[in-house]
C-alpha atoms as a PDB file:
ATOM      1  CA  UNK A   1      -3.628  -7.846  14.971  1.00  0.00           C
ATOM      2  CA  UNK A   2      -0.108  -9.446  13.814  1.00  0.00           C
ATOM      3  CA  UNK A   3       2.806  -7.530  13.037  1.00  0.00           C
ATOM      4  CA  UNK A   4       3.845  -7.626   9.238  1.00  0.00           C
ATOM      5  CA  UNK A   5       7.836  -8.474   9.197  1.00  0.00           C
ATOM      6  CA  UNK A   6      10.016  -9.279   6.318  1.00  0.00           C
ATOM      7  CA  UNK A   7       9.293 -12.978   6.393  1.00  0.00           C
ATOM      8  CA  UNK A   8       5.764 -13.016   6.566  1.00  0.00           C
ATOM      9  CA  UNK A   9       3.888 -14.923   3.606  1.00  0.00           C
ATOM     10  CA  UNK A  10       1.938 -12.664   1.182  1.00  0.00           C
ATOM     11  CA  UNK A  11      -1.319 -14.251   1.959  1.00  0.00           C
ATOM     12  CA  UNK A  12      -0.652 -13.302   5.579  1.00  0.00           C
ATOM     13  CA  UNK A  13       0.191  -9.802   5.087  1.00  0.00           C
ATOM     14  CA  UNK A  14      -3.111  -9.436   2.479  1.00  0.00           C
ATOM     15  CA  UNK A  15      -5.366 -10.812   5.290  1.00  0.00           C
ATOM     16  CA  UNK A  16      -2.875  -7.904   7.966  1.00  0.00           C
ATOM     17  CA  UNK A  17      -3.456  -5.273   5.461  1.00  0.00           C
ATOM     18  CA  UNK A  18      -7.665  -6.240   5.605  1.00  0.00           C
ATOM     19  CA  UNK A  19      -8.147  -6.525   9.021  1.00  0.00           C
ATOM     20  CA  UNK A  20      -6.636  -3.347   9.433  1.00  0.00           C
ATOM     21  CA  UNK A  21      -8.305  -1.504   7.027  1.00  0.00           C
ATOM     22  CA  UNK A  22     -11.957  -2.978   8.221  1.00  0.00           C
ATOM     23  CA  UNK A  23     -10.472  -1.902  11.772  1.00  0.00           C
ATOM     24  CA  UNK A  24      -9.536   1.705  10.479  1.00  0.00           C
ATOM     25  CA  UNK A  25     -12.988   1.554   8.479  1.00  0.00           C
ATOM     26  CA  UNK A  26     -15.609   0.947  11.730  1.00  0.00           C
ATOM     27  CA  UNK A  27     -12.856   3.409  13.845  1.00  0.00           C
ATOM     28  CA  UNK A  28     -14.623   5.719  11.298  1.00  0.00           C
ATOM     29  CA  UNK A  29     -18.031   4.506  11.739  1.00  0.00           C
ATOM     30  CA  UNK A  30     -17.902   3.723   8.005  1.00  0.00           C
ATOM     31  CA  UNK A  31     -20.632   0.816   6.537  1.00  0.00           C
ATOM     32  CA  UNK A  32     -19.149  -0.961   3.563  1.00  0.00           C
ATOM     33  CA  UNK A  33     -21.798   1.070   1.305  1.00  0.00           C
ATOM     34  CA  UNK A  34     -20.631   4.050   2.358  1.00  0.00           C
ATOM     35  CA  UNK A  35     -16.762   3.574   2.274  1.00  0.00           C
ATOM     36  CA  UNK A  36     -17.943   2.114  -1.123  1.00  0.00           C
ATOM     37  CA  UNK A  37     -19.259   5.144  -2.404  1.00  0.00           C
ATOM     38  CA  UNK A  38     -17.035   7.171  -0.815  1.00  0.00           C
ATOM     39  CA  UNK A  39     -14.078   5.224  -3.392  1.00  0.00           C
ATOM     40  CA  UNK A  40     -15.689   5.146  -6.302  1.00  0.00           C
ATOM     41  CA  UNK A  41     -15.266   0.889  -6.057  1.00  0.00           C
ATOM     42  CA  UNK A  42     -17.939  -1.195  -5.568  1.00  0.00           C
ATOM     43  CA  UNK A  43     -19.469  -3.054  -1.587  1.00  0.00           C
ATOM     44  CA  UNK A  44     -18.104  -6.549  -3.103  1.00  0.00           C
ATOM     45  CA  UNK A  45     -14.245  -4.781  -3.743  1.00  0.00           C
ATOM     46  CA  UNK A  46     -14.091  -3.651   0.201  1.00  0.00           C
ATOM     47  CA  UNK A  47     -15.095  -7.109   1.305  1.00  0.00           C
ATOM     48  CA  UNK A  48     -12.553  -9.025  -0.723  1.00  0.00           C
ATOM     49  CA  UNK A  49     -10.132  -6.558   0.477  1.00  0.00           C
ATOM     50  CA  UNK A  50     -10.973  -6.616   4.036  1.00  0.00           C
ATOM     51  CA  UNK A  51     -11.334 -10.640   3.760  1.00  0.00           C
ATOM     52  CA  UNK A  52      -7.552 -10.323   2.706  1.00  0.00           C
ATOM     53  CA  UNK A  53      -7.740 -10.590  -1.164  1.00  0.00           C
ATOM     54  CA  UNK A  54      -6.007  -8.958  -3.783  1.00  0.00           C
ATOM     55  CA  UNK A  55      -8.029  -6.365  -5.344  1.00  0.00           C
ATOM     56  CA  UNK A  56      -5.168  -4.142  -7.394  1.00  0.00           C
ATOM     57  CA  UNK A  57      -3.695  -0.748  -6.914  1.00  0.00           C
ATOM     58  CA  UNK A  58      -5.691   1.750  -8.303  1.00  0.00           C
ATOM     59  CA  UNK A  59      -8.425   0.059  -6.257  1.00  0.00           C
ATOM     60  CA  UNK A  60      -6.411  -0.032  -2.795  1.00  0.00           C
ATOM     61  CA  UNK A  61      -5.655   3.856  -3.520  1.00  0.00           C
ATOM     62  CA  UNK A  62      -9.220   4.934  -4.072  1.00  0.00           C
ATOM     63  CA  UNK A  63     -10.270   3.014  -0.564  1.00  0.00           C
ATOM     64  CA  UNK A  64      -7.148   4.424   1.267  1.00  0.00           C
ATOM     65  CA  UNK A  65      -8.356   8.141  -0.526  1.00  0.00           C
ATOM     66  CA  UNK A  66     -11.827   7.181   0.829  1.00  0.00           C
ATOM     67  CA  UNK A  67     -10.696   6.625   4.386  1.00  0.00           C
ATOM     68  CA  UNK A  68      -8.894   9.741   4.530  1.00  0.00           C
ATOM     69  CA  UNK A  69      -5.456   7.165   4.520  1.00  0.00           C
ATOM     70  CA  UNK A  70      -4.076   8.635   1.152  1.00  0.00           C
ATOM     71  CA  UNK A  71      -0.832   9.959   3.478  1.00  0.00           C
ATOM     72  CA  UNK A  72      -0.183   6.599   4.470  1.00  0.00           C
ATOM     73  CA  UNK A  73       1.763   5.912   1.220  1.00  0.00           C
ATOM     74  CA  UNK A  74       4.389   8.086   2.201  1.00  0.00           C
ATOM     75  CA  UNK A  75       5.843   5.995   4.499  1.00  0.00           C
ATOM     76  CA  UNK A  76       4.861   2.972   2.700  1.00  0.00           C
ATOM     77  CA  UNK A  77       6.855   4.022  -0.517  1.00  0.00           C
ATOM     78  CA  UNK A  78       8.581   6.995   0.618  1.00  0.00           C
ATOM     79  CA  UNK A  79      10.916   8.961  -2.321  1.00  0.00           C
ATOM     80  CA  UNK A  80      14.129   7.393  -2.478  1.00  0.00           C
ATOM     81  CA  UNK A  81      17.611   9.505  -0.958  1.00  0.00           C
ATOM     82  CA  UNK A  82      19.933  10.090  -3.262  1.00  0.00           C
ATOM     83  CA  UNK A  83      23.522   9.984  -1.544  1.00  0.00           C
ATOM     84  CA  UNK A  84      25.982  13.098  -2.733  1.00  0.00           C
ATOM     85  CA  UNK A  85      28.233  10.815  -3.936  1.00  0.00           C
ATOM     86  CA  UNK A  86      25.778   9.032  -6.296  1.00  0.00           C
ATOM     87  CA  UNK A  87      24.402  12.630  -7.249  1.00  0.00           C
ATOM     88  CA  UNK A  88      28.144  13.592  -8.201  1.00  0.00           C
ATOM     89  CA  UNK A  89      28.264  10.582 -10.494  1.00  0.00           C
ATOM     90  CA  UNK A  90      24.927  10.964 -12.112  1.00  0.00           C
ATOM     91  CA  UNK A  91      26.055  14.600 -12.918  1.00  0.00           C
ATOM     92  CA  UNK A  92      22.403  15.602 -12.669  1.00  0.00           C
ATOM     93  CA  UNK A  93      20.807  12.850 -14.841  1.00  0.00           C
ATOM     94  CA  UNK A  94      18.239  10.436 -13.506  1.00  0.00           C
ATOM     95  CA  UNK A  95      18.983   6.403 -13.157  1.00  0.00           C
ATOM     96  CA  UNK A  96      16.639   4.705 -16.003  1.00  0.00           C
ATOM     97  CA  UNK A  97      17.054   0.963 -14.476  1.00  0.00           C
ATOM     98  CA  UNK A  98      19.465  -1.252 -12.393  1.00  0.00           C
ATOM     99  CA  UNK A  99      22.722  -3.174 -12.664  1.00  0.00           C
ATOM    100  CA  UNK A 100      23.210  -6.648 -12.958  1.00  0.00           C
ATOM    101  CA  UNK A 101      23.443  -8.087  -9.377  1.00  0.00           C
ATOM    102  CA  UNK A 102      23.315 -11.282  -7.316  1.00  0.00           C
ATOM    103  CA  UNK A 103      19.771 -12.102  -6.158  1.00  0.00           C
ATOM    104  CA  UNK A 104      18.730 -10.509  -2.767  1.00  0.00           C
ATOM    105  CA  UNK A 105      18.207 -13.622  -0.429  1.00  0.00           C
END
């Protein structure tokens, strides 16, 4: 397995993001059926996603569910901190969208 860094190429990090989920999948002693069923998705879904395809979010959520992954989004999108300062500014209301900026590199 390859790490997944900040430069890696999305095709790389779909066919990362398969093989690890076909990894976690037989770790389980899951067939493709099953985890299939398990989902609510159909056999041909979990082999484009373990081949490394796209297959969408609600999707990738119903297969992580059906491994018993659901947790893992946590840390992959984990709720934003909100420094005191920013807080203070806000005065209690919630930020609706971003300023204009330079483009990240």
């Amino acid at each position: 397995m390859a790490t997944i860094i900040a430069t890696s190429r999305t095709p790389d990090v779909l066919r990362e993001v398969g093989a690890r989920l076909k990894a976690l999948r037989l770790q389980q002693n899951l067939r493709v059926q099953d985890l299939a069923a398990d989902s609510g998705v159909s056999p041909r879904t979990i082999d484009r996603l373990e081949a490394g395809h796209s297959i969408g979010t609600e999707k990738l959520v119903r297969v992580m569910r059906g491994l018993g992954r659901l947790q893992a989004f946590e840390a992959f999108v984990p709720m934003p901190e909100v420094s005191p300062y920013e807080i203070a500014r806000l005065r209690g209301r919630v930020r609706q969208r971003a300023s204009r900026r330079a483009a990240r590199d």
